[in-house]
C-alpha atoms as a PDB file:
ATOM      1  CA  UNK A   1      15.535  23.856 -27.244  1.00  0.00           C
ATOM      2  CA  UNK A   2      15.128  27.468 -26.760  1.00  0.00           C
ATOM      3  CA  UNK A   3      12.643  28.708 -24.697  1.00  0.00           C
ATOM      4  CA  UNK A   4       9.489  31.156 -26.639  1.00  0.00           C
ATOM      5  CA  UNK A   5      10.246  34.782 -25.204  1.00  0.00           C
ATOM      6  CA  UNK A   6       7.733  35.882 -22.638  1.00  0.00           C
ATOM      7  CA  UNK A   7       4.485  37.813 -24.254  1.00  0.00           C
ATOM      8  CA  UNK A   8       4.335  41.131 -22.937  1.00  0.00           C
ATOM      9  CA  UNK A   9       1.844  43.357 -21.001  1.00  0.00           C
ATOM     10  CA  UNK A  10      -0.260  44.219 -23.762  1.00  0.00           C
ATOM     11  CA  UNK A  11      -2.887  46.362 -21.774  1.00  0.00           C
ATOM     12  CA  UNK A  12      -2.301  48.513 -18.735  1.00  0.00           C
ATOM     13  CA  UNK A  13      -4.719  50.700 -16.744  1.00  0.00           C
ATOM     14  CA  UNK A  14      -3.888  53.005 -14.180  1.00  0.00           C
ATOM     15  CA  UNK A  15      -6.425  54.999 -11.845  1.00  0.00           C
ATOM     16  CA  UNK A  16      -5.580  57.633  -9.844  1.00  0.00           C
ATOM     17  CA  UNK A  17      -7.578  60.427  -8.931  1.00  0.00           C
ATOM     18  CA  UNK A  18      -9.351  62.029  -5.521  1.00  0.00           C
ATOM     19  CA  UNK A  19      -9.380  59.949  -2.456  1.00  0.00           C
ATOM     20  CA  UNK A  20     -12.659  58.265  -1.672  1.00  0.00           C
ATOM     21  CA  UNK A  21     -14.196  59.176  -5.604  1.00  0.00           C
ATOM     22  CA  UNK A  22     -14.443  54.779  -5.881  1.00  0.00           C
ATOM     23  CA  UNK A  23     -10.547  53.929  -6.776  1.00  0.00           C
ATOM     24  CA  UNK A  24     -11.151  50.488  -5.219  1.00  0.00           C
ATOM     25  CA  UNK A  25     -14.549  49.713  -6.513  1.00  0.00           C
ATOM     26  CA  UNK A  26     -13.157  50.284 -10.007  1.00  0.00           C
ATOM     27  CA  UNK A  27      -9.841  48.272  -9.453  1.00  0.00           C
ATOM     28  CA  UNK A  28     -11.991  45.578  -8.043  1.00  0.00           C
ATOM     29  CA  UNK A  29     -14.249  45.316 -11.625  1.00  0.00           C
ATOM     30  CA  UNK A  30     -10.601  45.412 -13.663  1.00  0.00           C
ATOM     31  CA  UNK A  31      -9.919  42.359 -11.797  1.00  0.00           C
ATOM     32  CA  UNK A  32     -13.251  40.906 -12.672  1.00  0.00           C
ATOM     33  CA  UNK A  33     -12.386  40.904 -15.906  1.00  0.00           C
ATOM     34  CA  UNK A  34      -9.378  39.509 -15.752  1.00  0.00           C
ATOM     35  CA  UNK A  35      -7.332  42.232 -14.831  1.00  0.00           C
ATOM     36  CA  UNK A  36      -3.862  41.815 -12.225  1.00  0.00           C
ATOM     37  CA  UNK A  37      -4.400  44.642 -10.040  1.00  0.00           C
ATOM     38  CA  UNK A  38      -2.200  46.244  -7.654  1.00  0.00           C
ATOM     39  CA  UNK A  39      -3.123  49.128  -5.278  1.00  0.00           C
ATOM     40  CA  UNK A  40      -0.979  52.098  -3.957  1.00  0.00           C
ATOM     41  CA  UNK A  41       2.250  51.231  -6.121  1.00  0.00           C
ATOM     42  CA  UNK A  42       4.475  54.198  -5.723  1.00  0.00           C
ATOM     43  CA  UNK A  43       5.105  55.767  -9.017  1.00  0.00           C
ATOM     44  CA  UNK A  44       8.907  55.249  -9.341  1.00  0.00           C
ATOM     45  CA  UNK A  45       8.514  51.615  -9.076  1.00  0.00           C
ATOM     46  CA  UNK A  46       6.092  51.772 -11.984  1.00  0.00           C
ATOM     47  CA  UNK A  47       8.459  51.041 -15.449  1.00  0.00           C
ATOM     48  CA  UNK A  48      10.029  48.328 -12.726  1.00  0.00           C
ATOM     49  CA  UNK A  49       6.484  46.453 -12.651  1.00  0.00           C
ATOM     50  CA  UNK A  50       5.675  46.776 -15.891  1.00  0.00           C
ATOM     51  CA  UNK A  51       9.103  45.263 -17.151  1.00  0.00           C
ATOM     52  CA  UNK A  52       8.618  42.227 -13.807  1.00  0.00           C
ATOM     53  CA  UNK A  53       5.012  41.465 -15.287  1.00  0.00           C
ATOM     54  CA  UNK A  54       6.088  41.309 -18.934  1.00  0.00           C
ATOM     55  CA  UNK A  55       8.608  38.208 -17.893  1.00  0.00           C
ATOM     56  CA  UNK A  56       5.664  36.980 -16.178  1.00  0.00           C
ATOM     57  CA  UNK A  57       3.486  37.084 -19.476  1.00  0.00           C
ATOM     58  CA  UNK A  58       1.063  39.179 -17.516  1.00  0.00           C
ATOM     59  CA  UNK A  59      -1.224  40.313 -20.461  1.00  0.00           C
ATOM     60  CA  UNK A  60      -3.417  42.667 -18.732  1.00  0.00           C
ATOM     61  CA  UNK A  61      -2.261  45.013 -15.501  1.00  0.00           C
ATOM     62  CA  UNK A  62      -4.075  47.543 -13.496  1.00  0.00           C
ATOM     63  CA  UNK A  63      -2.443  50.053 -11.042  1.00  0.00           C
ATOM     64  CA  UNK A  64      -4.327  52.587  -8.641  1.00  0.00           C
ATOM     65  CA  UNK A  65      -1.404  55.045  -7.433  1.00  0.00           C
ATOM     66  CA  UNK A  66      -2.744  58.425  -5.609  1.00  0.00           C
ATOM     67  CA  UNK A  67      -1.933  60.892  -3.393  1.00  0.00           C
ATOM     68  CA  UNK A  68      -0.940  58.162  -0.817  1.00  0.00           C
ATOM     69  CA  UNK A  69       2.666  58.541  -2.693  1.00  0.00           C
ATOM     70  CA  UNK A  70       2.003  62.572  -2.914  1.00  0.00           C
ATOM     71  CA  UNK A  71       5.935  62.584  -2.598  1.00  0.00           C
ATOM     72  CA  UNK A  72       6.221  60.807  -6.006  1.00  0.00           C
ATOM     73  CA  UNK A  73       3.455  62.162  -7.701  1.00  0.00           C
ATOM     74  CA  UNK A  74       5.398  64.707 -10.248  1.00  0.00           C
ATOM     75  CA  UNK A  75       7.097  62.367 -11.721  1.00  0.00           C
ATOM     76  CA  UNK A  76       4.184  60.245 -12.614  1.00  0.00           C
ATOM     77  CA  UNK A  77       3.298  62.194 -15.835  1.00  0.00           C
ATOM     78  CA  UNK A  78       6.812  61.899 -17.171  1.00  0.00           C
ATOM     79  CA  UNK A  79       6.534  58.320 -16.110  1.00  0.00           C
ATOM     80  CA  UNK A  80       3.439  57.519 -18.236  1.00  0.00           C
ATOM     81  CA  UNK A  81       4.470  59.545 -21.365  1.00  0.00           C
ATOM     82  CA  UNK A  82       7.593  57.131 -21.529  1.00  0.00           C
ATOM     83  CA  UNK A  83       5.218  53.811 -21.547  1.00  0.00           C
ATOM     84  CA  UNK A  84       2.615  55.244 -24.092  1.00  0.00           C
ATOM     85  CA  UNK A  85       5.682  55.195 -26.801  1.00  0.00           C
ATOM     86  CA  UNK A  86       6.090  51.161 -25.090  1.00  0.00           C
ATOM     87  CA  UNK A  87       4.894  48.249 -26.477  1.00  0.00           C
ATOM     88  CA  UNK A  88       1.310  48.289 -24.918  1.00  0.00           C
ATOM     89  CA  UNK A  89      -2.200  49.322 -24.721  1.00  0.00           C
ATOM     90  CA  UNK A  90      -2.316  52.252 -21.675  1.00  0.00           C
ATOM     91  CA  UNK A  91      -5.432  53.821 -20.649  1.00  0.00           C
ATOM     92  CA  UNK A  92      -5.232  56.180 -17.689  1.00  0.00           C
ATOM     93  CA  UNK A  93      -8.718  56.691 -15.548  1.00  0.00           C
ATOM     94  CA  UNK A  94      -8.948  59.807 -13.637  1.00  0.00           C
ATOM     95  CA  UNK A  95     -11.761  59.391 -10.449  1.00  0.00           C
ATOM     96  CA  UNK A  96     -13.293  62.567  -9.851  1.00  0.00           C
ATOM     97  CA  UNK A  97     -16.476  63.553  -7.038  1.00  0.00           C
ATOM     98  CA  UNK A  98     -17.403  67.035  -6.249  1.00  0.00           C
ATOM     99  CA  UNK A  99     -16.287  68.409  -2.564  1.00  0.00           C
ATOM    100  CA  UNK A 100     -19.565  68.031  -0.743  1.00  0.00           C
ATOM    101  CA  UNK A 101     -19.922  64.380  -1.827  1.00  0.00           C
ATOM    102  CA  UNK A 102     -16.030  63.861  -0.518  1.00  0.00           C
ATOM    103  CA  UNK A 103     -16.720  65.688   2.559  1.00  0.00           C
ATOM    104  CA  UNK A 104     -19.770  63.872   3.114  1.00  0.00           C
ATOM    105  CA  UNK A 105     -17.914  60.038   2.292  1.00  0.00           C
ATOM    106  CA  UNK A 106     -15.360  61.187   4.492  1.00  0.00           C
ATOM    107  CA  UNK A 107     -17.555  61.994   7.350  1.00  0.00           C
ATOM    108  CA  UNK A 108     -19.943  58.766   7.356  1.00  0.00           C
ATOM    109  CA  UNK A 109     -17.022  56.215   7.000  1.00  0.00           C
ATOM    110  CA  UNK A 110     -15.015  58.422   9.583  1.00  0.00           C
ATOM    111  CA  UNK A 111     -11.654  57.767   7.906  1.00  0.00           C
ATOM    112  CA  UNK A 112      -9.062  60.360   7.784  1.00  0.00           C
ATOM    113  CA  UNK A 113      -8.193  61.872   4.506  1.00  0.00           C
ATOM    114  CA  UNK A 114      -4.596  60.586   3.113  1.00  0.00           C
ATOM    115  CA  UNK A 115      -3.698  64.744   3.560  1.00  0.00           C
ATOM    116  CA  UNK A 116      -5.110  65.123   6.692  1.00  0.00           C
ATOM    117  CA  UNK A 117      -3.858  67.372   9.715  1.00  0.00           C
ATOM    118  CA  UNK A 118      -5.433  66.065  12.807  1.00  0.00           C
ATOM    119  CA  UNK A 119      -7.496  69.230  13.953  1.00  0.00           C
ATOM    120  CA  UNK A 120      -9.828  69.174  16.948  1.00  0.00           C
ATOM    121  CA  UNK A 121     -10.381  72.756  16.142  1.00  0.00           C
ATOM    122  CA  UNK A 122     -12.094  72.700  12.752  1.00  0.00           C
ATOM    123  CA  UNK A 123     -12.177  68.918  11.355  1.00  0.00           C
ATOM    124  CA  UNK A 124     -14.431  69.884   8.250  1.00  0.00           C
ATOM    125  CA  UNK A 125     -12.408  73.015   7.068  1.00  0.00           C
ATOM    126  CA  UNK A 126      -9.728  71.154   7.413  1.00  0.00           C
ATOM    127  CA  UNK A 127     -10.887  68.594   5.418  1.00  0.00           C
ATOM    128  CA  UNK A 128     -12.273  70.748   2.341  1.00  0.00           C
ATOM    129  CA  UNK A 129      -8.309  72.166   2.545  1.00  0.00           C
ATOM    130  CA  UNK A 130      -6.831  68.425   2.459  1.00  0.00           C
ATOM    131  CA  UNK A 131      -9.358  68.179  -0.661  1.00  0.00           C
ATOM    132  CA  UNK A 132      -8.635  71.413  -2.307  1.00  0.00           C
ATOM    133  CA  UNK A 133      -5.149  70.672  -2.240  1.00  0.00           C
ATOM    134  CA  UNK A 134      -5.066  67.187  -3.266  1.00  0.00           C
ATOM    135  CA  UNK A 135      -7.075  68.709  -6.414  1.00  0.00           C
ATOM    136  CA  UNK A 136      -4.091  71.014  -6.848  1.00  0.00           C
ATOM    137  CA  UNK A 137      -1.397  67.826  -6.907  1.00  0.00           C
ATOM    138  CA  UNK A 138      -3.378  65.979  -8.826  1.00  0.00           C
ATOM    139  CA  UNK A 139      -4.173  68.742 -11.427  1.00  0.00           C
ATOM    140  CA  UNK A 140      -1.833  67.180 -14.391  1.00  0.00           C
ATOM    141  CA  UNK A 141      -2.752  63.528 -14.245  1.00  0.00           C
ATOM    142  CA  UNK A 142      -6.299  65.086 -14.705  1.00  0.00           C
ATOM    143  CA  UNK A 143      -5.537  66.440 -17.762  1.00  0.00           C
ATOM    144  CA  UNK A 144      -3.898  63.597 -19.411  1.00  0.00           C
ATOM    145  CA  UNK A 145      -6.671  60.593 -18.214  1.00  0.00           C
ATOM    146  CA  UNK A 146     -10.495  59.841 -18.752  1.00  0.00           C
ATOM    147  CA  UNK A 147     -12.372  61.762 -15.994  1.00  0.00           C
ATOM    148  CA  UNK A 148     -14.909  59.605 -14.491  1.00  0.00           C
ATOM    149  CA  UNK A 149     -17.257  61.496 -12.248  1.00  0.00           C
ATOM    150  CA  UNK A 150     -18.713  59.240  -9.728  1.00  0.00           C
ATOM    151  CA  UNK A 151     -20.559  61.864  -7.120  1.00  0.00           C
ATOM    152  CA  UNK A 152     -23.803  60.503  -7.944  1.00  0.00           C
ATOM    153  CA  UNK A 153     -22.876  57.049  -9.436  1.00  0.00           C
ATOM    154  CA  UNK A 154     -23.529  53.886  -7.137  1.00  0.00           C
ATOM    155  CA  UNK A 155     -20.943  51.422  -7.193  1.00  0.00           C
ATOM    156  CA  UNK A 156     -22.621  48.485  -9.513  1.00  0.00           C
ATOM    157  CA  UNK A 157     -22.824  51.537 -11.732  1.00  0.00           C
ATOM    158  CA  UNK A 158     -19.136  52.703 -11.665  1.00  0.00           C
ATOM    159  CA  UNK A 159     -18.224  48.994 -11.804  1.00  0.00           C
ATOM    160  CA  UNK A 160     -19.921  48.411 -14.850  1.00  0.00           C
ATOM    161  CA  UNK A 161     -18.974  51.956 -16.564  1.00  0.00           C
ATOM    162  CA  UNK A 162     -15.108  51.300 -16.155  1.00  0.00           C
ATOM    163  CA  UNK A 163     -15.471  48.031 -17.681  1.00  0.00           C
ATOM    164  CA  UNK A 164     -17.462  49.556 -20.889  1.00  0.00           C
ATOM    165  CA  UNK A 165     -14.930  52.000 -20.667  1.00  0.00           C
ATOM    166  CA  UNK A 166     -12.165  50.019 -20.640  1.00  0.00           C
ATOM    167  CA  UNK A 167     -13.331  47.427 -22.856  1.00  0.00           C
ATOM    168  CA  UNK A 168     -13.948  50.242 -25.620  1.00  0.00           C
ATOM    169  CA  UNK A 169     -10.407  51.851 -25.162  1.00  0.00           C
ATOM    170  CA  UNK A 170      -8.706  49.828 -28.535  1.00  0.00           C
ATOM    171  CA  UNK A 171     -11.386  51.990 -30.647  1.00  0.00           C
ATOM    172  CA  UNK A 172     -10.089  55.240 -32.526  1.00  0.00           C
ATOM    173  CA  UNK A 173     -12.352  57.435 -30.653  1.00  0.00           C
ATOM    174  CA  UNK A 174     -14.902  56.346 -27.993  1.00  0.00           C
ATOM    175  CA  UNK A 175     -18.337  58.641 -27.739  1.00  0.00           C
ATOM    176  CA  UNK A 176     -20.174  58.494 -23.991  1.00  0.00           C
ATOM    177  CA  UNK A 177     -23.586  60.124 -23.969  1.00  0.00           C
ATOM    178  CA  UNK A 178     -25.059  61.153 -20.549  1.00  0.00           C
ATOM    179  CA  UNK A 179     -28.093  62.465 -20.024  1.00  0.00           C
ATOM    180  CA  UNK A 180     -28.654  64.709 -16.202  1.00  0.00           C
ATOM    181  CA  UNK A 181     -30.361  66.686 -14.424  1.00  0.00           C
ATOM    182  CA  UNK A 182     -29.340  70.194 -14.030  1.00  0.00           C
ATOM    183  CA  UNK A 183     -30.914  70.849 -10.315  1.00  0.00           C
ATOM    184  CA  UNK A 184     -28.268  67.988  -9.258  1.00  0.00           C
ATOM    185  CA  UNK A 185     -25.754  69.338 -11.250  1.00  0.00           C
ATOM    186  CA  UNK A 186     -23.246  69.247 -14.303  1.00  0.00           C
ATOM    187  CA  UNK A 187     -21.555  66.049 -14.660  1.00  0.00           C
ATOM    188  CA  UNK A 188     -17.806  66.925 -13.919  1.00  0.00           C
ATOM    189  CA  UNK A 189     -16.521  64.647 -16.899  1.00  0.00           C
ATOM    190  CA  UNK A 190     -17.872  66.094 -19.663  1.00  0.00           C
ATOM    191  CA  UNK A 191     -16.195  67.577 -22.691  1.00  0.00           C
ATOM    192  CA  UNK A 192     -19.011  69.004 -24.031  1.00  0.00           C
ATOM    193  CA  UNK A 193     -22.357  70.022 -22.352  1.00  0.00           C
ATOM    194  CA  UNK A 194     -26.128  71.154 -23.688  1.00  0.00           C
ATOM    195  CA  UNK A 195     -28.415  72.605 -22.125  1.00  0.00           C
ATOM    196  CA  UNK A 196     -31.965  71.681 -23.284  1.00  0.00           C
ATOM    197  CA  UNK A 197     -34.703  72.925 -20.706  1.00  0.00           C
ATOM    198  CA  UNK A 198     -35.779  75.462 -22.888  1.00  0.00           C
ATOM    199  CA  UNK A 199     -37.383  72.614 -24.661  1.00  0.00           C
ATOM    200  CA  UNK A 200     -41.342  71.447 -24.332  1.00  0.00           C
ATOM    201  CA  UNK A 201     -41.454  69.732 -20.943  1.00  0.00           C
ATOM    202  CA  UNK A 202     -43.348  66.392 -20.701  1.00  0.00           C
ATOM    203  CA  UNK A 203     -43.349  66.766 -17.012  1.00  0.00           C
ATOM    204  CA  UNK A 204     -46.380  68.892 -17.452  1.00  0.00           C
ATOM    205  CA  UNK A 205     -48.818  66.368 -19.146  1.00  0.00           C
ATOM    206  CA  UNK A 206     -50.204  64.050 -16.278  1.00  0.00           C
ATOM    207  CA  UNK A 207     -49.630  60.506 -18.089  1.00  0.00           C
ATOM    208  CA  UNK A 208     -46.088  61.143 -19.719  1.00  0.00           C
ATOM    209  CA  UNK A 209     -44.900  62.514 -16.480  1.00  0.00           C
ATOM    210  CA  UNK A 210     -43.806  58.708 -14.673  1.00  0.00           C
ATOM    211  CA  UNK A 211     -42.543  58.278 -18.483  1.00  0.00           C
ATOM    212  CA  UNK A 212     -38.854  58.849 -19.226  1.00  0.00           C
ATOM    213  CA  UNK A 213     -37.326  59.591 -22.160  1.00  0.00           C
ATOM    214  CA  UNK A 214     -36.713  56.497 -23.890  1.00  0.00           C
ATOM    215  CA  UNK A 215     -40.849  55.270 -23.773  1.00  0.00           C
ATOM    216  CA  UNK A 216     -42.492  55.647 -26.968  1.00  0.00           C
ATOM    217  CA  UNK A 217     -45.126  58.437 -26.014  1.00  0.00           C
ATOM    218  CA  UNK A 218     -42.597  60.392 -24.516  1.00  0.00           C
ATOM    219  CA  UNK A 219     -40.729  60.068 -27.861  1.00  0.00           C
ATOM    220  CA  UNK A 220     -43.546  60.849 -29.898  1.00  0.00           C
ATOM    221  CA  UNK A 221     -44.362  63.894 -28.138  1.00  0.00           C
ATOM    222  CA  UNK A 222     -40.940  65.055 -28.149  1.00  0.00           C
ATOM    223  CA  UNK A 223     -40.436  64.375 -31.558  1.00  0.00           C
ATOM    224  CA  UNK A 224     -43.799  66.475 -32.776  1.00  0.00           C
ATOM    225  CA  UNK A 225     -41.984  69.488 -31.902  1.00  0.00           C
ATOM    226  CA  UNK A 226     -39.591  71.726 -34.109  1.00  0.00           C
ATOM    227  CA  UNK A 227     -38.034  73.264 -31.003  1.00  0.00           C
ATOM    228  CA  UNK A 228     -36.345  69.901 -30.260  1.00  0.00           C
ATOM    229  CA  UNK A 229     -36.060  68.959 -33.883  1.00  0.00           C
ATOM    230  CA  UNK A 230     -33.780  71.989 -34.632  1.00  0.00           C
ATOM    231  CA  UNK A 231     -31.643  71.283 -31.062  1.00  0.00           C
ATOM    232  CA  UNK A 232     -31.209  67.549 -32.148  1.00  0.00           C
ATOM    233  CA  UNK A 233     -29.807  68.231 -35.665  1.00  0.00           C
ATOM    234  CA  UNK A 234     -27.474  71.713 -34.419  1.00  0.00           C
ATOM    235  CA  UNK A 235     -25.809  69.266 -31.793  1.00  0.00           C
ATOM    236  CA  UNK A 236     -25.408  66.475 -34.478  1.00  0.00           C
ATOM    237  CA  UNK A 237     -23.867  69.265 -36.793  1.00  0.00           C
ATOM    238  CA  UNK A 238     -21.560  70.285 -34.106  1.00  0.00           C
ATOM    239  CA  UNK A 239     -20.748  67.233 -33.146  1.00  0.00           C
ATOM    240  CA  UNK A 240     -20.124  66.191 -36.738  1.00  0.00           C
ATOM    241  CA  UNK A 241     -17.558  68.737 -37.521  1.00  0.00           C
ATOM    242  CA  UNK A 242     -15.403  68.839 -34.321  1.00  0.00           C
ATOM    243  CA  UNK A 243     -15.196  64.806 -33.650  1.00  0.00           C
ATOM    244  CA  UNK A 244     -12.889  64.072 -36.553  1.00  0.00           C
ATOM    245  CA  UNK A 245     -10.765  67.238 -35.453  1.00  0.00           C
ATOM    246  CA  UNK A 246     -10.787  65.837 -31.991  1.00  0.00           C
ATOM    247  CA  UNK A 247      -9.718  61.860 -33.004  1.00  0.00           C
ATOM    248  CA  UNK A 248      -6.990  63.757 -35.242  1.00  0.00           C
ATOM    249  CA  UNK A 249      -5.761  65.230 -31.608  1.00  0.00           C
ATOM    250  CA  UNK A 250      -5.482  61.388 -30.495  1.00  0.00           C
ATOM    251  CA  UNK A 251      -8.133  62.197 -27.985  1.00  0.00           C
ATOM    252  CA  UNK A 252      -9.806  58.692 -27.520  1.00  0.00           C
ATOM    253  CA  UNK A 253     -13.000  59.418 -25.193  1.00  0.00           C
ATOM    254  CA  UNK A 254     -15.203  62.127 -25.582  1.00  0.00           C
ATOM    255  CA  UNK A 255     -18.318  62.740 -22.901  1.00  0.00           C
ATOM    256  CA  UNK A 256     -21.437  64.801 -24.313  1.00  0.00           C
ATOM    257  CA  UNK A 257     -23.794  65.550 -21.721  1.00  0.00           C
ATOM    258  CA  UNK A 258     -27.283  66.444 -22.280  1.00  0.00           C
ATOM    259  CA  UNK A 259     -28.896  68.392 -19.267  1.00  0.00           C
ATOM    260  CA  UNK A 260     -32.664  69.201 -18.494  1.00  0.00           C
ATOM    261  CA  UNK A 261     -34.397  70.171 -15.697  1.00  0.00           C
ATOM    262  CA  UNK A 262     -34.797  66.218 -14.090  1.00  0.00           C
ATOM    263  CA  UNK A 263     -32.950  64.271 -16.138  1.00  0.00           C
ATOM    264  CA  UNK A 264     -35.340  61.633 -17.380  1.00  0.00           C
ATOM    265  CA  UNK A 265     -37.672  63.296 -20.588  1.00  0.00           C
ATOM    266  CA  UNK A 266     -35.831  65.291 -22.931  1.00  0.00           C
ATOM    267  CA  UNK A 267     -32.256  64.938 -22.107  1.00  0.00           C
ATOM    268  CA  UNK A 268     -32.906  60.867 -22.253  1.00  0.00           C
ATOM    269  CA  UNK A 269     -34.502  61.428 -25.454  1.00  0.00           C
ATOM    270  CA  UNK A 270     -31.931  63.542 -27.076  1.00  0.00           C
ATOM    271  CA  UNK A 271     -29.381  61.236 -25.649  1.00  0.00           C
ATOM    272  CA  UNK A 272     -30.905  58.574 -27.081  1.00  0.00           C
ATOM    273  CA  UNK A 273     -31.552  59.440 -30.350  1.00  0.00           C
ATOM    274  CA  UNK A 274     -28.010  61.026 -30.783  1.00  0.00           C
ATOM    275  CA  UNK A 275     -26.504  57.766 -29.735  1.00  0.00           C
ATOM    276  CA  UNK A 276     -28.365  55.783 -32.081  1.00  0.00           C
ATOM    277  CA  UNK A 277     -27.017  57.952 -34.988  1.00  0.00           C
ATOM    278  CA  UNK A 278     -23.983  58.639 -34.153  1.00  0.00           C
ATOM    279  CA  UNK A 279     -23.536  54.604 -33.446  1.00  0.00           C
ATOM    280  CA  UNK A 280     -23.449  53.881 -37.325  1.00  0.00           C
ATOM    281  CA  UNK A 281     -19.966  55.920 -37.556  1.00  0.00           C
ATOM    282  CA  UNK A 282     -18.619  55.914 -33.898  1.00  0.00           C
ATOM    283  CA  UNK A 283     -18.005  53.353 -30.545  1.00  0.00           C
ATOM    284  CA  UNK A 284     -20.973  55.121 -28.451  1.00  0.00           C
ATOM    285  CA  UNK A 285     -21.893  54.600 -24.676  1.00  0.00           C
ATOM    286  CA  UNK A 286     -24.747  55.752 -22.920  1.00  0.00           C
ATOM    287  CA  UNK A 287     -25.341  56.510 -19.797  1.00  0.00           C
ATOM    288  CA  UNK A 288     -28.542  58.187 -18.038  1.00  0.00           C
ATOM    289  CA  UNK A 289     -27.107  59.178 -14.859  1.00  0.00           C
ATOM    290  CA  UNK A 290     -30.589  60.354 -13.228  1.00  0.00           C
ATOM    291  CA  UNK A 291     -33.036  58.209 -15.238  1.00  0.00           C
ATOM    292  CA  UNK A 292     -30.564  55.107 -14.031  1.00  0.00           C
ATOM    293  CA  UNK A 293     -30.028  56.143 -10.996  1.00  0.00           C
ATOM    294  CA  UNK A 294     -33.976  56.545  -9.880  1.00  0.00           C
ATOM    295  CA  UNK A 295     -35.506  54.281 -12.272  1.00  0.00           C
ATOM    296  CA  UNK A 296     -39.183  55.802 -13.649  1.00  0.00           C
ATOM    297  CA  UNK A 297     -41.525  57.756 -11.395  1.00  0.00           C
END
């Protein structure tokens, strides 16, 4: 009797991106959900593992490779354009943090960086360079993955975001809306970003201001005002032309992010309310990154 032929990898995730932006804590919620995960494979063993785990009817694979193999690294592009055309599901997720949060990770967990020069002269310059130039190697898989920024994102947040992410990939096109505070700055994975503090501020009346955004009196205030009217319909509009035009470029996640001053009245409310319509048409996410992060008050 002839054996059934193995099932193949249908699904395969790979995150790279900047050492110490949370590459473990998101390999660690793939495997949560069921996910065989393997961390620091060097690139030109990656078709190899791929083919090995399809005889071992390994449906769903995830792979961190980084600048640990910075040797290998230039080929990894070419290497993932051949197994999109393959037989499987790939989804590439790109870990990004600003400098000062690296610097700072770095520096309380007192590990080396993986491009490190031992200097007893300067340890944080030369740190910002190992940084800077890992940015640099890294540059192309950036531009051909789903940037995650996780300088302000804790990791039960991250954990849960990559497997919303991940779980959403099969869809056509994928819409994440993040609402954030400008004073803590721009998220670094957006596509698309609004800025909306020249709205009314409901930090200014007394009993809306432990409110955020997504509390009914909040809403109703916001919504009694043509100002924010007119900036909620011109970002549906613009939204509304260019997403079609953007699904047509096979572009399968797209980040708007909605900034005010703090994070948690009118860019939760906007985000909100363009979720919710956009929702009907579109796989939305949300994602309040100060409002989640600090809770109300």
């Amino acid at each position: 009797m002839t054996a059934a032929p193995a099932a193949a990898v249908t699904e395969l995730v790979v995150i790279t991106g900047m050492s110490g932006s949370g590459k473990s804590v998101a390999l660690t919620a793939l495997e949560d959900v069921g996910f065989y995960c393997v961390d620091n494979l060097p690139p030109e063993l990656l078709e190899s593992f791929v083919e090995l785990e399809r005889n071992h009817s390994t449906p769903k694979v995830a792979i961190a490779m980084d600048v640990r193999s910075a040797s290998s690294l230039p080929g990894l592009p070419r290497r993932l354009a051949a197994l999109r055309n393959a037989d499987l599901h790939l989804t590439t997720l790109f870990l990004d943090s600003t400098t000062d949060t690296l610097v700072r990770r770095f520096s309380e967990t007192r590990r080396l960086h993986p491009l490190s020069l031992n200097s007893a002269h300067d340890q944080h310059r030369a740190l910002t360079d190992a940084i800077e130039h890992e940015r640099e190697l890294l540059a192309e898989l950036r531009e051909q993955a789903l940037v995650l920024d996780t300088s302000l994102v804790r990791p039960a947040q991250l954990r849960s975001q990559v497997k919303e992410l991940v779980g959403a990939t099969h869809t056509p096109l994928t819409l994440v809306f993040e609402s954030f505070a400008f004073k803590r700055g721009i998220p670094m994975d957006a596509d698309f970003v609004f800025d909306v503090r020249m709205l009314p501020n409901p930090h200014y009346e007394p009993e809306l201001r432990p409110m955020t955004g997504r509390d009914a009196p909040v809403a109703t205030f916001l919504a009694a005002s043509h100002e924010v009217v007119a900036m909620e319909n011109q970002i549906h509009a613009f939204l509304d032309h260019w997403l079609p035009l953007m699904m047509r470029d096979h572009r399968s996640y797209v980040t708007v992010a909605i900034g005010c001053t703090g994070g948690q009245h009118r860019s939760v409310y906007l985000v909100e309310r363009l979720a919710g319509q956009f929702g009907t048409r579109w796989v939305t996410r949300v994602r309040h990154r100060e409002a989640d992060h600090w809770g109300k008050g």
